[in-house]
Structure formats: structure tokens, C-alpha cells
Protein backbone atom coordinates (compact mmCIF):
# COMPACT_ATOMS: atom_id res chain seq x y z
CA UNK A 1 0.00 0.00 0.00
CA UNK A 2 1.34 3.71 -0.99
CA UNK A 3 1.51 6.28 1.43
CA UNK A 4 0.44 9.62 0.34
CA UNK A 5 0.93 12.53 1.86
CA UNK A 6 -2.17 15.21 1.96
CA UNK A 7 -0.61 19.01 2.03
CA UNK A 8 -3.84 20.64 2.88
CA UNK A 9 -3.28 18.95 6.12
CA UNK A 10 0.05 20.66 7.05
CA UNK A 11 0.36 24.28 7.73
CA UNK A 12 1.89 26.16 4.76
CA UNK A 13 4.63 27.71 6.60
CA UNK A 14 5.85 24.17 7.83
CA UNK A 15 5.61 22.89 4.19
CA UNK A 16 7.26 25.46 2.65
CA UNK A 17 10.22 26.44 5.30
CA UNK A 18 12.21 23.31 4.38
CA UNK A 19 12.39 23.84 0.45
CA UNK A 20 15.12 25.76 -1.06
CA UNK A 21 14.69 28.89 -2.16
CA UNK A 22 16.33 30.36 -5.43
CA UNK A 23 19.45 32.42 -4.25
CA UNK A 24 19.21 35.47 -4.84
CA UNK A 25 21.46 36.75 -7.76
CA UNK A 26 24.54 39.22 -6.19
CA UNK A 27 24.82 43.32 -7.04
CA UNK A 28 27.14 42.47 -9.86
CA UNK A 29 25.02 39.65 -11.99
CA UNK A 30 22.16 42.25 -11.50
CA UNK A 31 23.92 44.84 -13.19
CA UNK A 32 25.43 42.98 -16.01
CA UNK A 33 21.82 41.79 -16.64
CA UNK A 34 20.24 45.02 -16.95
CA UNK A 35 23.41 46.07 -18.99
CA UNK A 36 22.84 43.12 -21.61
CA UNK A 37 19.21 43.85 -21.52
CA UNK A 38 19.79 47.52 -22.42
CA UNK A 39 21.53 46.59 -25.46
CA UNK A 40 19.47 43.99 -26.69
CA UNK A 41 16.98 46.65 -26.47
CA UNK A 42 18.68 48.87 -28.33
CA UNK A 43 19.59 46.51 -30.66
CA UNK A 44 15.61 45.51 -31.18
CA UNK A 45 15.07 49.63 -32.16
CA UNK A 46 18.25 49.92 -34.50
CA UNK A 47 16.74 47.05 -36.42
CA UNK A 48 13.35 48.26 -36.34
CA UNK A 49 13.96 51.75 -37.64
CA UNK A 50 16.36 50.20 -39.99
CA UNK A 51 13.57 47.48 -41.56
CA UNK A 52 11.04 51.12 -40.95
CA UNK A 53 12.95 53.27 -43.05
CA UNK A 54 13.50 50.11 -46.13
CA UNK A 55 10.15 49.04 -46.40
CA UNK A 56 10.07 45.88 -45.00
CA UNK A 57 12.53 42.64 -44.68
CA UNK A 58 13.49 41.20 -48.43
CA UNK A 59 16.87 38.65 -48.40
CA UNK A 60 19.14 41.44 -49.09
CA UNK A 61 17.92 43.64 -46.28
CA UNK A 62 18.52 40.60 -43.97
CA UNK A 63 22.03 40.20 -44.97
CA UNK A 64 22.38 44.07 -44.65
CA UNK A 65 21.22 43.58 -40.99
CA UNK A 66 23.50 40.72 -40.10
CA UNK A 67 26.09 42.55 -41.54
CA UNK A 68 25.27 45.54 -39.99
CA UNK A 69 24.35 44.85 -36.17
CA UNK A 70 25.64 40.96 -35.16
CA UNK A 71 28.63 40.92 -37.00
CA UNK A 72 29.71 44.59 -36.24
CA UNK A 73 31.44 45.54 -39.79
């Protein structure tokens, strides 16, 4: 016979105080986040005003972008 346990039972606090909690990330891996998401950001609006200002995305255009913004020539 299986035992199962029934968490409605227990008190929340006593069922939850023993898991592990996600550590939180330090000052430094908090900045370099928001620094990577600030360029990826600014990234996303380069491209956009770049595909704005052509019309729309054709194969050339594409190649223009890769060329432009990921390989940085």
C-alpha cells in the first residue's frame, strides 16, 4: 500500500520552510543583466527603424542587418 501525503493537512509555513529557495542573484550579476538587456533593447530599435525606413525585410535587407548589427562591420 502507498503512502500519500495530503498538504492541505500541514500548515503552509511548515511545508514550505524546508524547500530551497532560489538564491538570490549578487549586485554584480544584476547589473550585467540590466546592462545586456539595455543593449538587446537597443539593438531591437536599430533594427526596427532600420527594416522602418526600407520598407520591410526582403533577403538582401537581412544580410544588410546581419552585416550591420551581429557581425559589427
Amino acid at each position: 500500500m502507498a503512502y500519500d501525503a495530503c498538504l492541505d493537512r500541514v500548515p503552509h509555513d511548515r511545508a514550505l520552510s524546508n524547500q530551497p529557495s532560489r538564491p538570490e542573484r549578487s549586485f554584480w550579476r544584476r547589473w550585467l543583466d540590466a546592462i545586456l538587456i539595455a543593449q538587446q533593447r537597443r539593438a531591437d530599435r536599430e533594427i526596427a527603424r532600420y527594416l522602418a525606413t526600407r520598407g520591410g525585410i526582403t533577403d538582401d535587407i537581412e544580410r544588410e542587418i546581419e552585416r550591420r548589427f551581429l557581425f559589427n562591420r
